[in-house]
Protein backbone atom coordinates (compact mmCIF):
# COMPACT_ATOMS: atom_id res chain seq x y z
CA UNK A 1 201.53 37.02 29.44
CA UNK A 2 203.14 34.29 27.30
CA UNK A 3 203.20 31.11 29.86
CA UNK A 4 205.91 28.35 30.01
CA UNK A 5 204.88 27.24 33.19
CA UNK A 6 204.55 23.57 33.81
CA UNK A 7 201.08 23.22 35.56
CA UNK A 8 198.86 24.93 35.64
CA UNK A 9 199.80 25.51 32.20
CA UNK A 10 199.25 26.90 28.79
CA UNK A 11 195.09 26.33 27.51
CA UNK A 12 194.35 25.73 24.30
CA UNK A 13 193.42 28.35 22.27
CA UNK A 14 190.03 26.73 21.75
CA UNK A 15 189.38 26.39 25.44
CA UNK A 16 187.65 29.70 25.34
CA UNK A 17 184.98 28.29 22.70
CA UNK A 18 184.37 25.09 24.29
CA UNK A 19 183.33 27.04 27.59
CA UNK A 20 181.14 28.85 25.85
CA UNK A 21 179.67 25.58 23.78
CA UNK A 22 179.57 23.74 27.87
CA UNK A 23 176.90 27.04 28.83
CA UNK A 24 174.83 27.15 26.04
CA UNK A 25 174.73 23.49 25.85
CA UNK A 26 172.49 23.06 29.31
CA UNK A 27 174.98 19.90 30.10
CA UNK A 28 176.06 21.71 32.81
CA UNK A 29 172.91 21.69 34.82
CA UNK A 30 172.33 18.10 34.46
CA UNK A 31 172.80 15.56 36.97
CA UNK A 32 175.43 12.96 36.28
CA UNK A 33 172.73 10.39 35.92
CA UNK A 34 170.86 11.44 33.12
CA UNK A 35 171.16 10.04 29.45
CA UNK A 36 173.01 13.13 27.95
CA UNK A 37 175.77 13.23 30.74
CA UNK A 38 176.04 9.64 30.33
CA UNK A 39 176.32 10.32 26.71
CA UNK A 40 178.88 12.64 26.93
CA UNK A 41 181.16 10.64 29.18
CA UNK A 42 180.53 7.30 27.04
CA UNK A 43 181.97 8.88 23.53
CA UNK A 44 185.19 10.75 25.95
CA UNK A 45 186.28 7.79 26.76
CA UNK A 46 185.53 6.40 22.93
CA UNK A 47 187.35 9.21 21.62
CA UNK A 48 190.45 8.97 24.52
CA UNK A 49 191.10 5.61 23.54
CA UNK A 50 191.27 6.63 19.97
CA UNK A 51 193.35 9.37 19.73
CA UNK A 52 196.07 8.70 22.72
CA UNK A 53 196.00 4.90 21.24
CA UNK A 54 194.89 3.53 24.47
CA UNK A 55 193.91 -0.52 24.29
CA UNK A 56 190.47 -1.07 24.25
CA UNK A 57 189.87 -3.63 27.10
CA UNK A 58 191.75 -0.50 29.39
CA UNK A 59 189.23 0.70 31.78
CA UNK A 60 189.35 4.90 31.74
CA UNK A 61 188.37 7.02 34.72
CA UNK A 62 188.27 10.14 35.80
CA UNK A 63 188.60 11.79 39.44
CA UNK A 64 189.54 14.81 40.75
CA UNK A 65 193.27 15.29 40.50
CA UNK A 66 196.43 12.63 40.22
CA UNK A 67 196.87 13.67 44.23
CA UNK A 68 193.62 12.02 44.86
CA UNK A 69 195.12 9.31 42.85
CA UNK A 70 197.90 8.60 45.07
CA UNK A 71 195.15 7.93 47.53
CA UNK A 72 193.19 5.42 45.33
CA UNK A 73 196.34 3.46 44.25
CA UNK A 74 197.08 2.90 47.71
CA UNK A 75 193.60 2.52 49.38
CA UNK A 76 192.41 0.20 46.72
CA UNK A 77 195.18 -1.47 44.53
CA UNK A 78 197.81 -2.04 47.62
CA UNK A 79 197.81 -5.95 48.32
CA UNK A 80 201.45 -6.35 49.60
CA UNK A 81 204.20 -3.45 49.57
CA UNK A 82 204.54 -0.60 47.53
CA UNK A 83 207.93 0.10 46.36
CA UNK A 84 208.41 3.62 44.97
CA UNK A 85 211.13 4.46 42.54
CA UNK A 86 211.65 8.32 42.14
CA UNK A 87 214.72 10.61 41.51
CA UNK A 88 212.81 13.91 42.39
CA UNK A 89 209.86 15.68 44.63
CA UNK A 90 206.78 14.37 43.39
CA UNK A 91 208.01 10.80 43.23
CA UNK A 92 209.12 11.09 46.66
CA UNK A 93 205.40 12.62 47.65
CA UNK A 94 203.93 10.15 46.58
CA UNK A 95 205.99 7.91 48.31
CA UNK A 96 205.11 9.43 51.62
CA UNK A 97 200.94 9.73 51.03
CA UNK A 98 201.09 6.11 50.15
CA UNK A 99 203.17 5.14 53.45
CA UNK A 100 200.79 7.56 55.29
CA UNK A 101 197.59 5.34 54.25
CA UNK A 102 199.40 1.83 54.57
CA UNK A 103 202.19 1.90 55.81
CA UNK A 104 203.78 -0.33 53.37
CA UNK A 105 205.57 1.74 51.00
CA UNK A 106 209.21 1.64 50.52
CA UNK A 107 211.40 4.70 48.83
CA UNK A 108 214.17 3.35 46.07
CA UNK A 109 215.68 6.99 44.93
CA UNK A 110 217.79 7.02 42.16
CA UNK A 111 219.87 9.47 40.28
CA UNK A 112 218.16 12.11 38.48
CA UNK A 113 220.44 11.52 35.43
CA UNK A 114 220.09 7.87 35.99
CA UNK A 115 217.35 5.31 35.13
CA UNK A 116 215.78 2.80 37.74
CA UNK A 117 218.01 -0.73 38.03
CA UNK A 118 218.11 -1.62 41.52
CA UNK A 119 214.78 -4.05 42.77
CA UNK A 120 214.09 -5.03 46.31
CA UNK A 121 215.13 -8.91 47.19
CA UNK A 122 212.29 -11.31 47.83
CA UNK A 123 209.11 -8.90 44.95
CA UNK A 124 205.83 -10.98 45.49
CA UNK A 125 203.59 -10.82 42.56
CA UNK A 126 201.38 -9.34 45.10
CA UNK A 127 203.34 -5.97 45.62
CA UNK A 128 203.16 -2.73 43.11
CA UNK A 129 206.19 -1.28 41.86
CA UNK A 130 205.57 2.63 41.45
CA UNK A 131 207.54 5.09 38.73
CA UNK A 132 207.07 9.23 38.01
CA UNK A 133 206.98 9.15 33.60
CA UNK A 134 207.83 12.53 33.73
CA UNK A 135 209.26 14.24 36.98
CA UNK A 136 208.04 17.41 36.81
CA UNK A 137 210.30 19.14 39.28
CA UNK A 138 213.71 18.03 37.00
CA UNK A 139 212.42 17.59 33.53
CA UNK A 140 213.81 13.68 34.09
CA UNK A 141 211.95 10.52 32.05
CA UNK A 142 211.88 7.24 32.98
CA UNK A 143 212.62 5.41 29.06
CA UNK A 144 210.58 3.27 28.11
CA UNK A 145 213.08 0.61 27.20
CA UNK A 146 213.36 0.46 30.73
CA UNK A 147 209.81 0.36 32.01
CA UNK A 148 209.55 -2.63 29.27
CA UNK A 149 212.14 -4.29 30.86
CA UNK A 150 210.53 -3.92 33.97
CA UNK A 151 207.30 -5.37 32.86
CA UNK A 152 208.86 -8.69 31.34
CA UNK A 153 210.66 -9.05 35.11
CA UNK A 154 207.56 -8.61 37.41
CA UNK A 155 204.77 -10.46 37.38
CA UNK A 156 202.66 -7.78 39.71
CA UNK A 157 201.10 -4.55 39.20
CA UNK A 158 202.42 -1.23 37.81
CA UNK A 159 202.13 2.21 38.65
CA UNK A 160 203.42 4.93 36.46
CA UNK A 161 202.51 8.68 37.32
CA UNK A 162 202.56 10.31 34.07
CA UNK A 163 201.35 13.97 34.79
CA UNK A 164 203.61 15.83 32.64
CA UNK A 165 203.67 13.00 29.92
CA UNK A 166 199.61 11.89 29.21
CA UNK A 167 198.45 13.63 26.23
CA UNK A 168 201.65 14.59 25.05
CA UNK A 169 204.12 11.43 25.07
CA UNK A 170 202.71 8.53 23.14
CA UNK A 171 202.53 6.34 26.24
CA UNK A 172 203.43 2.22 26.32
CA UNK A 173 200.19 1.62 27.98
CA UNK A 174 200.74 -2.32 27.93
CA UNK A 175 203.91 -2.26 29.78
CA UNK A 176 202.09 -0.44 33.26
CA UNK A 177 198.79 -1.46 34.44
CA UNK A 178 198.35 1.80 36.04
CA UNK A 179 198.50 5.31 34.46
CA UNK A 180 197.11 8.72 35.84
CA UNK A 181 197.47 12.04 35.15
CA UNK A 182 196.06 15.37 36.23
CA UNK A 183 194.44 17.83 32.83
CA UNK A 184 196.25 20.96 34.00
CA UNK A 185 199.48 19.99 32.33
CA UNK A 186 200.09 18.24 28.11
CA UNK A 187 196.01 18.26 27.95
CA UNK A 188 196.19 21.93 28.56
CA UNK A 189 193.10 22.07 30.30
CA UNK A 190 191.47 23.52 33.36
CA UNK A 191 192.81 22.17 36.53
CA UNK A 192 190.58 20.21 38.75
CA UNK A 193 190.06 17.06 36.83
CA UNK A 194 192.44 13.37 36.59
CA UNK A 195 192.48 10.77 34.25
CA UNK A 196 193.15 7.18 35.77
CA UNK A 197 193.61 4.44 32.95
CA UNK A 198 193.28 0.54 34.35
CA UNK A 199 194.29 -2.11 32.51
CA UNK A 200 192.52 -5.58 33.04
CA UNK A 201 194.79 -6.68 35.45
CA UNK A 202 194.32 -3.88 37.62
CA UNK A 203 190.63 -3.78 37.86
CA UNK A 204 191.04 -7.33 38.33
CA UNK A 205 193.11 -6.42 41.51
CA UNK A 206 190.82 -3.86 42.91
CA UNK A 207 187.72 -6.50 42.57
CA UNK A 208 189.78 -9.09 44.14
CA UNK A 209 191.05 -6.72 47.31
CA UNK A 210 186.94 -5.46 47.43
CA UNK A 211 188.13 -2.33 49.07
CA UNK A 212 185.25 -0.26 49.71
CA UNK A 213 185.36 1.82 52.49
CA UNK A 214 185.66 5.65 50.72
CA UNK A 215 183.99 7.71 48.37
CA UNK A 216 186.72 6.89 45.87
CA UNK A 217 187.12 3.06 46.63
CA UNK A 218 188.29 1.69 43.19
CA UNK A 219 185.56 -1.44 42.62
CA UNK A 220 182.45 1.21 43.60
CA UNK A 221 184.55 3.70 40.98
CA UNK A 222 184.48 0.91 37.87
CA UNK A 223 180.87 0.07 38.95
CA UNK A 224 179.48 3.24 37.53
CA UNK A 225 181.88 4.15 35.20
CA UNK A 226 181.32 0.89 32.85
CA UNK A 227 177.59 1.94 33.35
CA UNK A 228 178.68 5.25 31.98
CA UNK A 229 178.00 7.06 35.20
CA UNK A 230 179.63 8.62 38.12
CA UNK A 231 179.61 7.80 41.73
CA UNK A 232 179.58 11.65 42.91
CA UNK A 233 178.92 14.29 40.77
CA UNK A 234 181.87 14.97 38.57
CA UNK A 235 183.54 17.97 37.36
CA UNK A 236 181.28 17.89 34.38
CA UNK A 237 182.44 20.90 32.63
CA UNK A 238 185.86 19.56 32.52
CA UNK A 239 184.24 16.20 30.92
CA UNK A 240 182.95 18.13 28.53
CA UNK A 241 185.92 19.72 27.55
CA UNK A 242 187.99 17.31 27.46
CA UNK A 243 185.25 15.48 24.90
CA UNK A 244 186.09 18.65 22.81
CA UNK A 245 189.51 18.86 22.58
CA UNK A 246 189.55 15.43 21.31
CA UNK A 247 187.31 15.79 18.90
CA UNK A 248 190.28 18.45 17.86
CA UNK A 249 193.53 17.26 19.08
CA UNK A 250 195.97 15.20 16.18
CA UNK A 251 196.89 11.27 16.99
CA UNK A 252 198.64 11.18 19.75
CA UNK A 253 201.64 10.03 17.26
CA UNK A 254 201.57 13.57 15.60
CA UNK A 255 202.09 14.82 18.84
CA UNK A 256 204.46 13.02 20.02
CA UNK A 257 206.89 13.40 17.39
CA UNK A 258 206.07 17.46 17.37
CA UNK A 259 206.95 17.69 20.94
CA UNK A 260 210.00 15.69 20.96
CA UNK A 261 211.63 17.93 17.71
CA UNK A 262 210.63 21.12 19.27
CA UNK A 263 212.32 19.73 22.60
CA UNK A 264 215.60 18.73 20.44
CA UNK A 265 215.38 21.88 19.66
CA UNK A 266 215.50 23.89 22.55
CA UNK A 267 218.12 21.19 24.07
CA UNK A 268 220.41 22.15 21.57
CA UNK A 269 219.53 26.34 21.74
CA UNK A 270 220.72 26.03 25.02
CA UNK A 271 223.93 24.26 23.97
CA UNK A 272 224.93 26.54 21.76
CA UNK A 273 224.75 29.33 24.23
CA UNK A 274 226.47 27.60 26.81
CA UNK A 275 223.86 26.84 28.98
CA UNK A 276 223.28 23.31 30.83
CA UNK A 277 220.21 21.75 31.55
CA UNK A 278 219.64 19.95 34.99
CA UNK A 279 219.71 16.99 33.64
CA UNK A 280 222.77 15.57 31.14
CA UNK A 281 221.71 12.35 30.03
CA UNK A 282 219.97 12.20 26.77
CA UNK A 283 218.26 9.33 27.81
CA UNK A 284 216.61 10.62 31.21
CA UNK A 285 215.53 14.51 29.45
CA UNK A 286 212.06 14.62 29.10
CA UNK A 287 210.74 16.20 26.17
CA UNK A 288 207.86 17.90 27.49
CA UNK A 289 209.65 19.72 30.70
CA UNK A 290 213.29 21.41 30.43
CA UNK A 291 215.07 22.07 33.86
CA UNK A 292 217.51 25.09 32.63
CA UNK A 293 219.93 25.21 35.55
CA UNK A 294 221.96 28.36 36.79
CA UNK A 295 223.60 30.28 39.19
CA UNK A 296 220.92 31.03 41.54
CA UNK A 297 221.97 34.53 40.77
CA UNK A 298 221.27 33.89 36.39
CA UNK A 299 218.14 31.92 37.65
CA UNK A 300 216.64 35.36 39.30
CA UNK A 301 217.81 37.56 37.17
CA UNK A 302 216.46 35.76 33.51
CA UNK A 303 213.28 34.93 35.15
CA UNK A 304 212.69 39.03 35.82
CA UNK A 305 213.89 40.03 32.45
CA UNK A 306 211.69 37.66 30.38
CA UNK A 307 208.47 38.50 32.65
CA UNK A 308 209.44 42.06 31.32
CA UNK A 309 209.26 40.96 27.86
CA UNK A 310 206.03 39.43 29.04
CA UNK A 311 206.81 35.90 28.95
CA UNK A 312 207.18 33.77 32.33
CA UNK A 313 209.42 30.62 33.25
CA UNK A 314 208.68 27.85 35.68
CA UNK A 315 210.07 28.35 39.22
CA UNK A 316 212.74 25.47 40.43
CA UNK A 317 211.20 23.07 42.46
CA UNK A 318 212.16 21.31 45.76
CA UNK A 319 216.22 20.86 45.99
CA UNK A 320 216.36 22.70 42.51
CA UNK A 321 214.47 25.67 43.52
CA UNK A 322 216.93 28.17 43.47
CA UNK A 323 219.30 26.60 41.01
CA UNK A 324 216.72 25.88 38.47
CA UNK A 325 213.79 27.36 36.07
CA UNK A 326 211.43 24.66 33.67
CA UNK A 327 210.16 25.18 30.16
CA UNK A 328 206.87 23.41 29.40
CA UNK A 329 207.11 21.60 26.04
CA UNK A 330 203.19 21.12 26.53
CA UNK A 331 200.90 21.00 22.93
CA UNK A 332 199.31 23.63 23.69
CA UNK A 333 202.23 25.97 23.56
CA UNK A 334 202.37 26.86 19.78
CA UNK A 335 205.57 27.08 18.01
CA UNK A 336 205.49 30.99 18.02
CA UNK A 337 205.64 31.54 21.35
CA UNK A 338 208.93 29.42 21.48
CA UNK A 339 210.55 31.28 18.84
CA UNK A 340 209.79 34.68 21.11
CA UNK A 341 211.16 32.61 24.30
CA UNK A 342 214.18 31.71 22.46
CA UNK A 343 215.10 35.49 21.13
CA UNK A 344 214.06 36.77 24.78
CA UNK A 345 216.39 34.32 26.35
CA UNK A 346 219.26 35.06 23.49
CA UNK A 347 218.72 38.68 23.79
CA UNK A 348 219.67 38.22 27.69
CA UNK A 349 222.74 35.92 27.55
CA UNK A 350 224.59 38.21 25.00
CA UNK A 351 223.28 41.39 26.25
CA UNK A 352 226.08 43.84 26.49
């Protein structure tokens, strides 16, 4: 089956090798204190920083999913209010775990179509303004003129949720102070491993708040990791493969630009056939997730006739569930399998 699901997604090819390296290795049956582990996470985070161009005084972590991330930001990085800007259902979620924990997080929806431009009266420096990169429910993008913008306004910390963009989008990493992202998605990877990515600022924050009452309290979290160890044992096996894929992977540039032609691409396939994608503005359409919207009717009936032809779609998500399917764009995905997807879905609209 040919997968354009967005999460759990598409592995690389060369996932299936690099499990087999992990076994024969032994790395898997050593503790996360021992000099080889410690080896192996050392040179990920060397080779992260390289090859998704992240600035080297950028703390990197990893943890178990960007959920669980939710749940640090707001445990450990919350001084004053949390204001959450989202246009879709995982913006929103996150909105609601954070207000759960502190009770000090305030929703700002916007327009899916639309780009964040409303701020709360009266921001303190001490508050942390929160954004979704990529929505993955409606394929929206929050620009990055924007989020610069945003950063020259606000003195305080920022958030930026950037499952369905890290390793696939060559992120601004200066202009947030606080990126995280779950494997399962543009790494395509295994599920069951996040990536949080602290700038200076940030750690700064979570030495200065000293929260330390969980497992996953953010100043215990740096404490080992700039030692090059772990404060529970990890999900070592997806360590390790994320250490291989990028040894592999191109610059995060190459990417990038790969991802954003094929996505031109498809945007304009679908134009020329008449069919409208969820969301209209240019500006806002990710390239890495497509929302295709349809008559719920179209939206059940393409979904069954590609799975015939062996291929399957994303389901619509949340308000767009039955309106909607989503395309990964995710690098993993190679070009050949979108050429298939695109003569399935051709094959369908002009079908006599």
């Amino acid at each position: 089956m040919i997968t354009f699901y967005p999460g759990p997604s598409r592995l690389h090819n060369e996932v299936e090798t690099y499990l087999g390296e992990a076994f024969h290795s032994g790395i898997l049956s050593m503790n996360h204190r021992s000099k080889p582990f410690m080896d192996l996470l050392a040179d990920t985070m060397v080779r992260m920083k390289e090859k998704l161009l992240i600035p080297q005084d950028y703390q990197i972590l990893f943890n178990s999913s960007a959920t669980e991330c939710w749940e640090i930001v707001a445990q450990s990085l919350t001084a004053g209010y949390s204001y959450h800007f989202y246009n879709g259902a995982f913006g929103e979620k996150w909105c609601e775990y954070a207000h759960r924990i502190h009770g000090r997080a305030e929703g700002l929806p916007y327009a899916p179509d639309d780009q964040p431009a409303i701020f709360p009266a009266n921001l303190s420096p001490e508050d942390l303004l929160c954004f979704t990169h990529t929505e993955t429910s409606n394929g929206a993008v929050l620009s990055d003129g924007v989020l610069a913008g945003i950063r020259e306004k606000f003195e305080g910390l920022i958030a930026i949720d950037a499952t369905s963009s890290m390793g696939g989008v060559h992120l601004p990493w200066s202009d947030a102070d606080i990126w995280y992202a779950s494997v399962q998605k543009c790494f395509g990877l295994p599920s069951g491993l996040a990536v949080m990515v602290l700038s200076p600022k940030a750690v700064d924050q979570a030495y200065r708040l000293g929260e330390n009452a969980h497992y996953n309290s953010l100043p215990f979290v740096i404490d080992n990791f700039r030692k090059f160890q772990t404060p529970y044992t990890p999900n070592i096996l997806g360590i390790f493969l994320m250490n291989r894929l990028m040894k592999s992977v191109e610059d995060i540039r190459t990417v990038d630009a790969r991802l954003r032609e094929r996505s031109g691409q498809l945007y304009a396939f679908l134009e020329e056939n008449g069919v409208s994608t969820l969301i209209k503005n240019p500006e806002s359409r990710s390239s890495t997730v497509v929302a295709v919207q349809e008559s719920e009717e179209n939206v059940a009936t393409v979904k069954a006739f590609v799975q015939s032809r062996g291929i399957m779609l994303g389901n619509g998500y949340g308000t767009w569930k039955a309106t909607t399917y989503r395309i990964a764009n995710f690098p993993a995905i190679p070009d050949t399998e979108f050429e298939q997807l695109r003569a399935c879905l051709y094959e369908f609209w002009h079908k006599s």
